[in-house]
N, C-alpha and C. Protein backbone atom coordinates (compact mmCIF):
# COMPACT_ATOMS: atom_id res chain seq x y z
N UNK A 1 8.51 -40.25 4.86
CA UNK A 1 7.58 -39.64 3.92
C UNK A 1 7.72 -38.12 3.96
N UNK A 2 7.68 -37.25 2.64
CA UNK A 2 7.78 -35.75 2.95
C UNK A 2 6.56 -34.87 3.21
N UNK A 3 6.95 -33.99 3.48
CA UNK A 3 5.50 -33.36 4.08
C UNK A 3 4.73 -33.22 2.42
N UNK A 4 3.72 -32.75 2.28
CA UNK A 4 2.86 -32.65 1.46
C UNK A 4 2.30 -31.07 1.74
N UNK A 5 2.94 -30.25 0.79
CA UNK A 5 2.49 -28.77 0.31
C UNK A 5 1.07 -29.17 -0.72
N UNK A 6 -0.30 -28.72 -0.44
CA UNK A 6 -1.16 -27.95 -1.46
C UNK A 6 -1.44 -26.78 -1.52
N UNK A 7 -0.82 -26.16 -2.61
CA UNK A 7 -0.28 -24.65 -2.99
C UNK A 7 -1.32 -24.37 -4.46
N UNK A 8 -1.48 -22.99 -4.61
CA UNK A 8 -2.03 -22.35 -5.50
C UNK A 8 -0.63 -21.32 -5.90
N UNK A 9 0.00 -21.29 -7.29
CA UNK A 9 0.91 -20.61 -7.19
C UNK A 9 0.80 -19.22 -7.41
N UNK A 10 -0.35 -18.69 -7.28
CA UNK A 10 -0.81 -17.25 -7.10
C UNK A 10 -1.14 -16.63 -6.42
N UNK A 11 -1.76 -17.37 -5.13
CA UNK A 11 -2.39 -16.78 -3.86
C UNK A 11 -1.25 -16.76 -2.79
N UNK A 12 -1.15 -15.51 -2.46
CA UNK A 12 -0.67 -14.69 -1.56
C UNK A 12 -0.24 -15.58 -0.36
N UNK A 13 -1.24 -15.82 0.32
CA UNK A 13 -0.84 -16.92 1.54
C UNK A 13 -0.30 -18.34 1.18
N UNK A 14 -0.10 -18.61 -0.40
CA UNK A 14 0.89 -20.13 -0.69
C UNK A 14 2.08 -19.26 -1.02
N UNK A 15 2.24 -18.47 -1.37
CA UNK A 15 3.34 -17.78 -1.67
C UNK A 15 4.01 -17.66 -0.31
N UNK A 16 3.74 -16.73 0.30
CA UNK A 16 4.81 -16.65 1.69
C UNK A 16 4.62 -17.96 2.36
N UNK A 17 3.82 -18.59 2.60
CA UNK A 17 4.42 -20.24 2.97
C UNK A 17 5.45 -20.56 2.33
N UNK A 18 5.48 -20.80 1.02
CA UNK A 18 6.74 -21.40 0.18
C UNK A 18 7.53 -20.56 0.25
N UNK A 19 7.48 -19.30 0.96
CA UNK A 19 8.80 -18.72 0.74
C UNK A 19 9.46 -19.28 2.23
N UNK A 20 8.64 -19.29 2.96
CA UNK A 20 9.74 -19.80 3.97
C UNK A 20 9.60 -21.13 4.23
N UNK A 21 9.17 -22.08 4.08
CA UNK A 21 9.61 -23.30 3.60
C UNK A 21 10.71 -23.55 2.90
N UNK A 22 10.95 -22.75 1.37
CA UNK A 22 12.40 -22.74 0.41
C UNK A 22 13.10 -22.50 1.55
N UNK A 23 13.48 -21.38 2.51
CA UNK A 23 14.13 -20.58 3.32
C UNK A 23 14.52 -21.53 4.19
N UNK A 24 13.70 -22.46 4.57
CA UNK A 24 14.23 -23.22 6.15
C UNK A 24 14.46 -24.55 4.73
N UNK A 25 14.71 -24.50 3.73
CA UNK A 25 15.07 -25.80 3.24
C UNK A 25 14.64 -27.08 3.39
N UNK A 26 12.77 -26.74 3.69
CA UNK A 26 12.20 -28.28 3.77
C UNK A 26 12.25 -28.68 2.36
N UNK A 27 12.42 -30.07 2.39
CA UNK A 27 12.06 -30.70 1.01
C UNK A 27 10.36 -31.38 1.22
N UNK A 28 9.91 -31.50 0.03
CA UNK A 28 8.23 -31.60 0.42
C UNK A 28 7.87 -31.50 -0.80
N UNK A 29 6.72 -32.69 -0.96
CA UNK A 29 5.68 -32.97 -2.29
C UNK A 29 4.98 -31.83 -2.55
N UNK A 30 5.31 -31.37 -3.94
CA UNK A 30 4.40 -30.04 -3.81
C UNK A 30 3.24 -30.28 -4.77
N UNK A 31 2.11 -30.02 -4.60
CA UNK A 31 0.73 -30.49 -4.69
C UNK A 31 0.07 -28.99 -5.22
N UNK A 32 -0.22 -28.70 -6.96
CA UNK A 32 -0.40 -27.92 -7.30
C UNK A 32 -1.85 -27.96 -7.78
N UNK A 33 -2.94 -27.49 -6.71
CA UNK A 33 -4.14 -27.60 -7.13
C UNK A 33 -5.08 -26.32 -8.15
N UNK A 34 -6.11 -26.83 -8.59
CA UNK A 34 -7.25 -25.94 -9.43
C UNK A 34 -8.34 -25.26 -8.18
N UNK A 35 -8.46 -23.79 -8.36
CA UNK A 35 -9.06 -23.71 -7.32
C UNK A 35 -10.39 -23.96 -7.56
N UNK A 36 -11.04 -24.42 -8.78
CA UNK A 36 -12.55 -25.05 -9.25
C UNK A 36 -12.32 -26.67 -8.80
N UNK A 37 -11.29 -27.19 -8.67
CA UNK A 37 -11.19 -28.52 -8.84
C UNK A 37 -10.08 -29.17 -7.54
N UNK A 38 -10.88 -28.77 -6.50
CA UNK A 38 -10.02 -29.08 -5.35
C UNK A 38 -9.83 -30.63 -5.05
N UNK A 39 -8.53 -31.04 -4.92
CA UNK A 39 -8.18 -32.48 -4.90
C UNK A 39 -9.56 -32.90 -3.43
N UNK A 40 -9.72 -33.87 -3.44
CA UNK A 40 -10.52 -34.94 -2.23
C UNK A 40 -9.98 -34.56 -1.22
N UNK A 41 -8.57 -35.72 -1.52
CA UNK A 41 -7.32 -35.33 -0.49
C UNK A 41 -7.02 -34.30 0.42
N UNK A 42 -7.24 -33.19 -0.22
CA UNK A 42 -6.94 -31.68 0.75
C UNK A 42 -8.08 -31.12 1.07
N UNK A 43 -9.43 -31.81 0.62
CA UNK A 43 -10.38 -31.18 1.46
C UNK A 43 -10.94 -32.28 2.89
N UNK A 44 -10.35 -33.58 2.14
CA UNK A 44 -10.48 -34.41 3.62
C UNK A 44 -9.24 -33.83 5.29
N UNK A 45 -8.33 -33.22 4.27
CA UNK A 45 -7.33 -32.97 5.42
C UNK A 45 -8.15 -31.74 6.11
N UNK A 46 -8.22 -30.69 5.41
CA UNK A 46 -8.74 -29.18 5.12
C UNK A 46 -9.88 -28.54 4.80
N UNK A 47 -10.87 -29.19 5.67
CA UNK A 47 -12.54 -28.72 5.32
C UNK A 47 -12.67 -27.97 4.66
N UNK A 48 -12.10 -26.82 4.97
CA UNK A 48 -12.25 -25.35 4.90
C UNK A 48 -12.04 -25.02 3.49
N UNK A 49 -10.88 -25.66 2.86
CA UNK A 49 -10.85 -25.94 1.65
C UNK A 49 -10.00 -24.67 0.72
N UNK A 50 -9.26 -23.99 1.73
CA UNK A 50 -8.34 -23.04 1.11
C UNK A 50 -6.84 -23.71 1.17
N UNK A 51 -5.90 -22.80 0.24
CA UNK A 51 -4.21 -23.16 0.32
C UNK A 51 -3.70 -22.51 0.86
N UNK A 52 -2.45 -22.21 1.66
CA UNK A 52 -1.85 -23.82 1.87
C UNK A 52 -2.36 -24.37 2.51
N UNK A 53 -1.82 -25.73 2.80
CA UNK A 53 -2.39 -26.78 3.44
C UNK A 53 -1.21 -27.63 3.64
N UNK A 54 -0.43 -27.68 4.20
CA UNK A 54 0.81 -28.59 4.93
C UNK A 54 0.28 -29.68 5.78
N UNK A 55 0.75 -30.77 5.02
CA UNK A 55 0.49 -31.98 6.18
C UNK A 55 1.81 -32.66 6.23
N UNK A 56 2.54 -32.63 7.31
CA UNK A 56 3.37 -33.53 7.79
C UNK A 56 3.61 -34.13 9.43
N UNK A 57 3.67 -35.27 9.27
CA UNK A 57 4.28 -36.42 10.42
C UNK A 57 2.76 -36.17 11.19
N UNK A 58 1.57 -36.48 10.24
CA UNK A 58 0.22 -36.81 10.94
C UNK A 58 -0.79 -35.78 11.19
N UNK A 59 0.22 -34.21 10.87
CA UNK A 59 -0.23 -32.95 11.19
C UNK A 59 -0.83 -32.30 10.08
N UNK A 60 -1.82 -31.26 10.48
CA UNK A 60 -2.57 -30.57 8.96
C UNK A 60 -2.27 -29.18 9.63
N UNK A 61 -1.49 -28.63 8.73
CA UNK A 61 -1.28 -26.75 9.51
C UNK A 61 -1.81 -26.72 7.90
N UNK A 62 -2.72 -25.76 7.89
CA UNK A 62 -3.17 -24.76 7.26
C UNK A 62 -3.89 -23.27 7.02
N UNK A 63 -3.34 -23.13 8.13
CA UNK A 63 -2.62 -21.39 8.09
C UNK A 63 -1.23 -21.01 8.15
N UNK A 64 -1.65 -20.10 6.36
CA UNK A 64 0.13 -19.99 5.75
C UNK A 64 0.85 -19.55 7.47
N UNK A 65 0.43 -18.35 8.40
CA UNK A 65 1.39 -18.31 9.14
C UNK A 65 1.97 -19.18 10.03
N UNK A 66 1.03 -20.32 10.42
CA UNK A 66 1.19 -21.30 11.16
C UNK A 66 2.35 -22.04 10.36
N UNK A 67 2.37 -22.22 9.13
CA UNK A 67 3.14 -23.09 8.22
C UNK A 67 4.53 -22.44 8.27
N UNK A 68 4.42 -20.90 7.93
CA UNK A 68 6.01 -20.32 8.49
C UNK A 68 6.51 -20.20 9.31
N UNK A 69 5.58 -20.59 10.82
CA UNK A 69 6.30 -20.21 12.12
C UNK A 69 7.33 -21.79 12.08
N UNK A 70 6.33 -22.95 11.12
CA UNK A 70 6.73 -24.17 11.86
C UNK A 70 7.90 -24.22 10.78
N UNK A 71 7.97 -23.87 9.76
CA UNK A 71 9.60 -23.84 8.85
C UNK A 71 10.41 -22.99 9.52
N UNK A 72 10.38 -22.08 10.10
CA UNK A 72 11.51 -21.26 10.84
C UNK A 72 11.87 -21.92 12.26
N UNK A 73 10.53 -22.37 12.36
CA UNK A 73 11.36 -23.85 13.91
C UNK A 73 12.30 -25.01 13.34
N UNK A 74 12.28 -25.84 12.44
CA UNK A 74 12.75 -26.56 11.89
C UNK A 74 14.09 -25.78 11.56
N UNK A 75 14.74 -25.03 10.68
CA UNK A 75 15.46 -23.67 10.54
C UNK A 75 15.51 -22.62 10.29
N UNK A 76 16.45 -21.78 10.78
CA UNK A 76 16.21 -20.79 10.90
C UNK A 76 17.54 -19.83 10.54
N UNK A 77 18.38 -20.00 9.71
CA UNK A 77 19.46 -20.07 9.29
C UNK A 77 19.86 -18.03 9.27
N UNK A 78 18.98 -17.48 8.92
CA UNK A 78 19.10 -16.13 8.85
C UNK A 78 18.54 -15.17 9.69
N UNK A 79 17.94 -15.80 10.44
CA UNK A 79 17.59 -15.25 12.45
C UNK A 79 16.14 -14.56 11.65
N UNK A 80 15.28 -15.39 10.61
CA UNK A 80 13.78 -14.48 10.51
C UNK A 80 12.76 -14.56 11.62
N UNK A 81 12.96 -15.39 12.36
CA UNK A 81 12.28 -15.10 13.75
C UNK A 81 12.91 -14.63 14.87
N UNK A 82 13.73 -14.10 15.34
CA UNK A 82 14.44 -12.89 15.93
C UNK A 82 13.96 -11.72 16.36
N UNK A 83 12.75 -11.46 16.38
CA UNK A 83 12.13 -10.28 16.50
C UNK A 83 11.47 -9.76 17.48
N UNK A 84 10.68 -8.33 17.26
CA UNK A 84 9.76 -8.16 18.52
C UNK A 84 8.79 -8.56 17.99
N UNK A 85 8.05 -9.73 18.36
CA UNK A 85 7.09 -10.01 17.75
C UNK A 85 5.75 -9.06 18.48
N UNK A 86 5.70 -8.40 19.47
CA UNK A 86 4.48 -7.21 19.30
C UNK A 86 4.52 -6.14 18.33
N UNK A 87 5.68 -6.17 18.06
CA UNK A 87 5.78 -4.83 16.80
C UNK A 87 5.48 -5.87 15.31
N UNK A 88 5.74 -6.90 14.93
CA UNK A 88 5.60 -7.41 14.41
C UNK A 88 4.15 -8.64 13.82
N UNK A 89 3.40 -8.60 15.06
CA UNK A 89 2.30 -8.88 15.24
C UNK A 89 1.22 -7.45 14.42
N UNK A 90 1.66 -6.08 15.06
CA UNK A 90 1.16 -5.48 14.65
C UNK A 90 0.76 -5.19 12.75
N UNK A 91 2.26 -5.30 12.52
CA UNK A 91 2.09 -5.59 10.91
C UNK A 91 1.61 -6.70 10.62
N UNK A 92 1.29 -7.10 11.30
CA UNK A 92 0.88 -8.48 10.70
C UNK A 92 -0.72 -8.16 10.57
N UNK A 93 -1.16 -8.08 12.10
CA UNK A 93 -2.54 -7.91 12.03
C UNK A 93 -3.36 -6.80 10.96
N UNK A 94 -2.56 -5.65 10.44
CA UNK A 94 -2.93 -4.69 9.85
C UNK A 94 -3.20 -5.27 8.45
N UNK A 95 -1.93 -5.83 8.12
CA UNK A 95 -2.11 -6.59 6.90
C UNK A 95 -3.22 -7.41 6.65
N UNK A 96 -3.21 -8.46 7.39
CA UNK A 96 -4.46 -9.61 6.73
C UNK A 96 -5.72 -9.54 7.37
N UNK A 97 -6.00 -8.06 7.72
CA UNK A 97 -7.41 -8.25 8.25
C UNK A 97 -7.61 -6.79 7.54
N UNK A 98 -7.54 -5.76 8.24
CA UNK A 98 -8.37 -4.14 7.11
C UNK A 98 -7.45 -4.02 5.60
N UNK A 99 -6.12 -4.51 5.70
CA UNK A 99 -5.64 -4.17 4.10
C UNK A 99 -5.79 -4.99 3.29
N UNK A 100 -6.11 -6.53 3.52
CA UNK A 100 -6.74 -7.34 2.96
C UNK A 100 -8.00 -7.09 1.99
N UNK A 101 -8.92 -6.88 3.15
CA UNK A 101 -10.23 -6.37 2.41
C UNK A 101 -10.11 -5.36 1.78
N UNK A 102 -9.36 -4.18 1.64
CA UNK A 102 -9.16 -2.73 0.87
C UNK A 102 -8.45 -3.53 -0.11
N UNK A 103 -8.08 -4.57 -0.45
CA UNK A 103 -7.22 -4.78 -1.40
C UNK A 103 -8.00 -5.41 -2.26
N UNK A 104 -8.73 -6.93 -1.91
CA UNK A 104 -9.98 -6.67 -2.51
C UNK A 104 -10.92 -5.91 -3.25
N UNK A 105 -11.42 -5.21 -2.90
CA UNK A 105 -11.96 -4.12 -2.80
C UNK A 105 -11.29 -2.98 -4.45
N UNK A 106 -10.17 -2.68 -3.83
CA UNK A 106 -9.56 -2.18 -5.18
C UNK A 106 -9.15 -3.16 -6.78
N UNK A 107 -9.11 -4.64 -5.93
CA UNK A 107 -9.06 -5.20 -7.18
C UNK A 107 -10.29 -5.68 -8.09
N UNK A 108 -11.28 -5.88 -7.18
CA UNK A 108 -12.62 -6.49 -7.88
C UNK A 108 -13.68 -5.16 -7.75
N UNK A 109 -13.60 -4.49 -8.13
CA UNK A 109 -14.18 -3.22 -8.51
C UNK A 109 -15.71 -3.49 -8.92
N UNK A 110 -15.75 -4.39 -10.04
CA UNK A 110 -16.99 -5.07 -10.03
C UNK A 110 -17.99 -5.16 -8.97
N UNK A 111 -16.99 -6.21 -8.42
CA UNK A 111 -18.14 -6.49 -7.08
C UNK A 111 -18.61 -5.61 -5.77
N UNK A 112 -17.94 -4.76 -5.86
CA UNK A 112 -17.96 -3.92 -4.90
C UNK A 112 -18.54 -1.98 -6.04
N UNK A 113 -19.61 -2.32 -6.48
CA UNK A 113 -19.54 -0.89 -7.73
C UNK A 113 -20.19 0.39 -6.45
N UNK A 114 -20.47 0.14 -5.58
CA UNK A 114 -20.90 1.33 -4.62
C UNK A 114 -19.63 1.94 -4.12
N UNK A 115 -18.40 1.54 -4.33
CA UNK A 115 -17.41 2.18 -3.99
C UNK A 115 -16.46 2.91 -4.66
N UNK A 116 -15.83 3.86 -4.29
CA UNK A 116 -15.19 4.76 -5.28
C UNK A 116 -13.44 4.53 -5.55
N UNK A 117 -12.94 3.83 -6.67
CA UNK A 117 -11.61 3.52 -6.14
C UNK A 117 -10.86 4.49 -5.72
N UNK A 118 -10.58 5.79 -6.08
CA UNK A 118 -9.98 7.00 -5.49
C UNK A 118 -9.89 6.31 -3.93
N UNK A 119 -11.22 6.74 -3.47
CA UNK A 119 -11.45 6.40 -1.80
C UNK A 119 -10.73 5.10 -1.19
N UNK A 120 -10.85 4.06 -2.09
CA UNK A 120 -10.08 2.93 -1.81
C UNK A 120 -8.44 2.91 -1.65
N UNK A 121 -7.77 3.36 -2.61
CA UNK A 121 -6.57 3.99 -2.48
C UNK A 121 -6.25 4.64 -1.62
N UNK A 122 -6.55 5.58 -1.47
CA UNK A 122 -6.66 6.96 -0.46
C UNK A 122 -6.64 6.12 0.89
N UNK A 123 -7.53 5.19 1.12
CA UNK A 123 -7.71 4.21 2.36
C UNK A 123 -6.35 3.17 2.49
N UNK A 124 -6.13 2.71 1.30
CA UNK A 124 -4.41 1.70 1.41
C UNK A 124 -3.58 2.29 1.85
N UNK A 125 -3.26 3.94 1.16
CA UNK A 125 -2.25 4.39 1.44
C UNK A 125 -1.89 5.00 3.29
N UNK A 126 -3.35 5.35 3.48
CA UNK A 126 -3.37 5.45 4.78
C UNK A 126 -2.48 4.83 5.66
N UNK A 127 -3.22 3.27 5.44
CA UNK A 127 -3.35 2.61 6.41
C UNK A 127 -1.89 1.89 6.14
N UNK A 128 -1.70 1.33 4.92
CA UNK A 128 -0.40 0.44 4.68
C UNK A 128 1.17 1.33 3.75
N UNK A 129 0.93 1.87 3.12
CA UNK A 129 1.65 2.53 2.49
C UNK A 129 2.77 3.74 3.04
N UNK A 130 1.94 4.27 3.44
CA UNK A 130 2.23 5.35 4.63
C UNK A 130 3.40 4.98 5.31
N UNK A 131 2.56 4.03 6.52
CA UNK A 131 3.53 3.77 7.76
C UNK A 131 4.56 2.72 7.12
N UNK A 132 4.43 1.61 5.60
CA UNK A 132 5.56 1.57 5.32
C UNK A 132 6.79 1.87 4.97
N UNK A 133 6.17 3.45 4.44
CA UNK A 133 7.43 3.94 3.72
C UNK A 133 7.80 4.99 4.51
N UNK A 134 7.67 4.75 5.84
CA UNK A 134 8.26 5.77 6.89
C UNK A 134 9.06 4.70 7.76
N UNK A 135 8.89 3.40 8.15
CA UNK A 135 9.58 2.74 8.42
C UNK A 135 10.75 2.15 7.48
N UNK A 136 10.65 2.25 6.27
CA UNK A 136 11.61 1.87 5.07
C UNK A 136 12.26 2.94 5.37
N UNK A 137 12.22 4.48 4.91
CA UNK A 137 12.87 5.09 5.26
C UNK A 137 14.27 5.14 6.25
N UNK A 138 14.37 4.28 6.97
CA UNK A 138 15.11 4.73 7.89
C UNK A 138 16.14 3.25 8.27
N UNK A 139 15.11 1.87 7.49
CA UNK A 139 15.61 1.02 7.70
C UNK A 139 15.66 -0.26 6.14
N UNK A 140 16.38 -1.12 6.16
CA UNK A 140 16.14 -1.84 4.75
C UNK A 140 14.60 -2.72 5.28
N UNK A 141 14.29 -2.95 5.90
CA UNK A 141 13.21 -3.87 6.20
C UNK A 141 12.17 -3.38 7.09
N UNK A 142 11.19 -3.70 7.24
CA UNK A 142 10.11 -3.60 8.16
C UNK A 142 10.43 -3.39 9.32
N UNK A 143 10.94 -4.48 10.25
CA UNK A 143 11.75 -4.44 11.81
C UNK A 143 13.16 -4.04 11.39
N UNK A 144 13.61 -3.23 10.92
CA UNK A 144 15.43 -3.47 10.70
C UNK A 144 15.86 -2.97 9.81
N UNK A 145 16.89 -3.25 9.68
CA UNK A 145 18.14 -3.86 8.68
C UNK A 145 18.34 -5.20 8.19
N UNK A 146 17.27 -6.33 8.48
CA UNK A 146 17.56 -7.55 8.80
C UNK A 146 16.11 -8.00 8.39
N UNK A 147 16.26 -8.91 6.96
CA UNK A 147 14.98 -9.34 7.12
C UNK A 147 14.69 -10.49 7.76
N UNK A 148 12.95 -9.95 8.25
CA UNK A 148 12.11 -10.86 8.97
C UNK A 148 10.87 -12.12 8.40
N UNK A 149 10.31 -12.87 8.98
CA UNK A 149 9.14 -13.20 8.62
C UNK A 149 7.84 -12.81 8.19
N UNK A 150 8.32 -11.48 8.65
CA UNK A 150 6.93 -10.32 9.09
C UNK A 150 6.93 -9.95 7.22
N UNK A 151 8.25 -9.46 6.88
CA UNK A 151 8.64 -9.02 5.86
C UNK A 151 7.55 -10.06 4.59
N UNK A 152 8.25 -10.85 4.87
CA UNK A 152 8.36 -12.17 3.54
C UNK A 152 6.27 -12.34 3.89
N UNK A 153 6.31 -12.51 4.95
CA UNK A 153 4.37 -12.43 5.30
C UNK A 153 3.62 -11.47 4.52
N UNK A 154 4.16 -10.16 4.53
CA UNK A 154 3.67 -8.91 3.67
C UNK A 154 3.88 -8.64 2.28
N UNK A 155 4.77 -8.80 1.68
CA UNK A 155 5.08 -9.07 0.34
C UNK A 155 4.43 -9.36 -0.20
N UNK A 156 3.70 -10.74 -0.55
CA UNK A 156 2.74 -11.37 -1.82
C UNK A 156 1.62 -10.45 -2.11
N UNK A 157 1.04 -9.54 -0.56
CA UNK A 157 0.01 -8.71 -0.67
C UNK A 157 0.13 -7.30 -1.43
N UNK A 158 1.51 -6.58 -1.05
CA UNK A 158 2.03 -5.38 -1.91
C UNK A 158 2.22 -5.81 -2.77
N UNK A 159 2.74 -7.13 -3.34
CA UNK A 159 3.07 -7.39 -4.82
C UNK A 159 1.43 -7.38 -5.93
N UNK A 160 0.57 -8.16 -4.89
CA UNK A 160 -0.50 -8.35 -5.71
C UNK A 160 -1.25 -6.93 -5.90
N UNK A 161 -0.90 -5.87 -4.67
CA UNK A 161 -1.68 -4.25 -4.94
C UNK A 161 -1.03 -3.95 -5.96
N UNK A 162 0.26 -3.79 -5.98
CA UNK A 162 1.22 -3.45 -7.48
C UNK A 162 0.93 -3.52 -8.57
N UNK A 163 0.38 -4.59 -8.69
CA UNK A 163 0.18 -5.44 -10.02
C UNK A 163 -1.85 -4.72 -10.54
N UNK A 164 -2.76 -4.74 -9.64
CA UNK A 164 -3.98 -3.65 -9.97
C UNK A 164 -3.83 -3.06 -10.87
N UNK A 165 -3.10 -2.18 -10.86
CA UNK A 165 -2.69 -0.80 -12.45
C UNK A 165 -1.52 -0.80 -12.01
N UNK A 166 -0.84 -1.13 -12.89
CA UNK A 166 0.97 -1.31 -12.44
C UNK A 166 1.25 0.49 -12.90
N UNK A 167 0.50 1.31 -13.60
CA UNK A 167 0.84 2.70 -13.99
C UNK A 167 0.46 3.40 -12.58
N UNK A 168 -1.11 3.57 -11.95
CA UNK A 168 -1.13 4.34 -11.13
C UNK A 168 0.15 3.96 -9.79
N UNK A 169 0.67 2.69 -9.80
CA UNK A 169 1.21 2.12 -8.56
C UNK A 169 2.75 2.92 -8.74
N UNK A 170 2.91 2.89 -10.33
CA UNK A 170 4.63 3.64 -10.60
C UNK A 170 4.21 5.22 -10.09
N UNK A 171 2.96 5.60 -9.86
CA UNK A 171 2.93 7.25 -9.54
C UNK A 171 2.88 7.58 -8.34
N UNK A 172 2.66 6.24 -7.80
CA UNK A 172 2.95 6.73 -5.70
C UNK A 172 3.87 6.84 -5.56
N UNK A 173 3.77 7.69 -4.62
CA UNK A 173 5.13 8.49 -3.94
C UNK A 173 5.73 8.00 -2.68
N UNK A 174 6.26 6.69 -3.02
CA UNK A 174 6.79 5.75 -2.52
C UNK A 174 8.05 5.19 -2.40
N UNK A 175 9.18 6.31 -2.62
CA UNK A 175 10.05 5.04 -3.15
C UNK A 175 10.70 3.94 -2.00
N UNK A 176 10.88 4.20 -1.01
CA UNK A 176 11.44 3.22 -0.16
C UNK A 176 10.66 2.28 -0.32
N UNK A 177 9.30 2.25 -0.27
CA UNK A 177 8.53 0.99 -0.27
C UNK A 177 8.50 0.20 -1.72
N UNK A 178 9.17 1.06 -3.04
CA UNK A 178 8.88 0.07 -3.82
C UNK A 178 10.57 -0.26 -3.41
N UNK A 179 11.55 0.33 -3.46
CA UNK A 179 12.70 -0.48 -2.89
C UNK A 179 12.67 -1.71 -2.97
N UNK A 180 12.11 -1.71 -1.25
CA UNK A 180 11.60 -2.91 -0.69
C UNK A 180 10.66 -3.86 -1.50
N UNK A 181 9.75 -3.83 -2.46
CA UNK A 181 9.23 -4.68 -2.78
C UNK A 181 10.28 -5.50 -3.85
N UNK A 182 11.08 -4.68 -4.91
CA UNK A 182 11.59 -4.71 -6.02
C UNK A 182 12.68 -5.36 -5.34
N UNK A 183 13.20 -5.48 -4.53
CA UNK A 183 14.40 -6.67 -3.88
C UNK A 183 13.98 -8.03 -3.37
N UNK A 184 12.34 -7.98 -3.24
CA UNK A 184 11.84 -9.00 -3.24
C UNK A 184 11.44 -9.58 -4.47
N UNK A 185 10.77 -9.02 -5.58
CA UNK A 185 10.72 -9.58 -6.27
C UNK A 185 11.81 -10.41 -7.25
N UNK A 186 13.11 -9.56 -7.18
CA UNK A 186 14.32 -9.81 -8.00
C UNK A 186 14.83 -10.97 -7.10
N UNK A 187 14.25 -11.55 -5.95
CA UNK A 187 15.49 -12.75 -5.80
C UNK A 187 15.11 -13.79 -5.23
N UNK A 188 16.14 -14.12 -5.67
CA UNK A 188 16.41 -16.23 -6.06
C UNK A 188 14.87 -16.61 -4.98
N UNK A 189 14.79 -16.19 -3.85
CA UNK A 189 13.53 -16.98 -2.83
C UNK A 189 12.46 -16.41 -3.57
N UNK A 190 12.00 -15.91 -3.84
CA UNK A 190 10.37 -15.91 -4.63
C UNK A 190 10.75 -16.36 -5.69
N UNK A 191 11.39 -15.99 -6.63
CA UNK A 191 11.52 -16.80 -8.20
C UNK A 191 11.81 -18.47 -8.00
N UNK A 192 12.42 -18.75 -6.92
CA UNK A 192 12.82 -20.27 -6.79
C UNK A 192 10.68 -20.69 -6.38
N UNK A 193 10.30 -20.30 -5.45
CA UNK A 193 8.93 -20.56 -5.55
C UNK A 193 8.04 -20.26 -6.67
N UNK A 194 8.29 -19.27 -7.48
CA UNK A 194 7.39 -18.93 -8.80
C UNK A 194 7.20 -19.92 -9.77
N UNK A 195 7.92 -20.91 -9.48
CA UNK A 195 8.23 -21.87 -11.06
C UNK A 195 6.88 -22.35 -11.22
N UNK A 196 6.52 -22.93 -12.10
CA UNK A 196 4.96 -23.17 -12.47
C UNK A 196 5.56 -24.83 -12.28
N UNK A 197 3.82 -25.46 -11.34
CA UNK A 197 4.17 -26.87 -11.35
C UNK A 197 2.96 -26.95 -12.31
N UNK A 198 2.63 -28.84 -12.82
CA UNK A 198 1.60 -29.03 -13.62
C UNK A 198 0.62 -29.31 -12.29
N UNK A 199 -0.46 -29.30 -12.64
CA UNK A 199 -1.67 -29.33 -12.09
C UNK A 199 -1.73 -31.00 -11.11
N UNK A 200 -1.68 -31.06 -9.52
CA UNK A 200 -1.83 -32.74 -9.71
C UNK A 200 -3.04 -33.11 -9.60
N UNK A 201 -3.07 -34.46 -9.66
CA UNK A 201 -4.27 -35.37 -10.11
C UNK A 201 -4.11 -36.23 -8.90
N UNK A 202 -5.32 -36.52 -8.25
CA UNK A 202 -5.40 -37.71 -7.44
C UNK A 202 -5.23 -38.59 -7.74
């Protein structure tokens, strides 16, 4: 039986799952849910009731990183786990916990009207922008010359800040970091995950 992906093909954390899933070449039912209309199925597996949600051989991983560590165990064909993972931990942690919420934050403006987006920006660039495009600088990737997991983990999130006002994002003074994003977006592993599935039905 194949594993069973429930993916949202917009959210950030189904995205870098499926990217390294495509990457380690699992084959697997892919299960394209409504996020108003969550299958039974994946909330009996997945209380919690977010995507992804990987169940295979009896197992429920649903945390996207948990889901990429376990596709890069299975293979690992281009050495994306190879790394220092304390330097790599670090981007990690920066990412899905304070740039997360600033990202938020800049996108739902609404909900957050006590805040000033200037200040919000001003706060991304700090914290994520910055130290990326000083490490780009010097290298094609995050850890390297060599992309990582860490990499493909961070992506869906710069792609989705990008996309906010795609005009103010062309006026940062960034270019290594859009580099780096714009080689992600242009190839075959995210576009092979982008394809639109139909909606399934229990």
């Amino acid at each position: 039986m194949l594993p069973i992906l429930y993916s949202y093909r917009r959210c950030p954390y189904a995205m870098r799952a499926r990217m390294a899933l495509q990457y380690s070449g699992i084959e697997l039912e892919h299960r394209e849910i409504e996020l108003k209309n969550k299958p039974q199925s994946m909330l009996l597996a997945s209380p919690k009731g977010t995507v992804p949600v990987l169940c295979v051989d009896g197992k429920v991983i649903d945390q996207s990183l948990d889901i990429m560590h376990w596709a890069i165990a299975q293979s690992d064909p281009d050495k994306w786990g190879d790394i220092d993972e304390s330097i790599g931990q670090i981007w990690i942690d920066k990412n899905d916990d304070p740039f997360k919420k600033l990202l938020d934050q800049y996108k739902y403006p609404n909900r957050y009207p006590e805040l000033i987006q200037e200040n919000i920006l001003s706060a991304i660039e700090d914290l994520m922008l910055k130290p990326m495009e000083t490490a780009l600088q010097s290298s094609q990737y995050l850890l390297g010359n060599k992309m990582t997991w860490v990499d493909v983990a961070i992506f869906p999130f710069i792609r989705q800040f990008s996309m906010v006002n795609q005009q103010r994002f062309e006026q940062l003074p960034y270019p290594s970091m859009k580099r780096w994003l714009n080689q992600f977006l242009e190839s075959d592993l995210f576009n092979s995950v982008m394809q639109k599935h139909p909606t399934w039905k229990e």
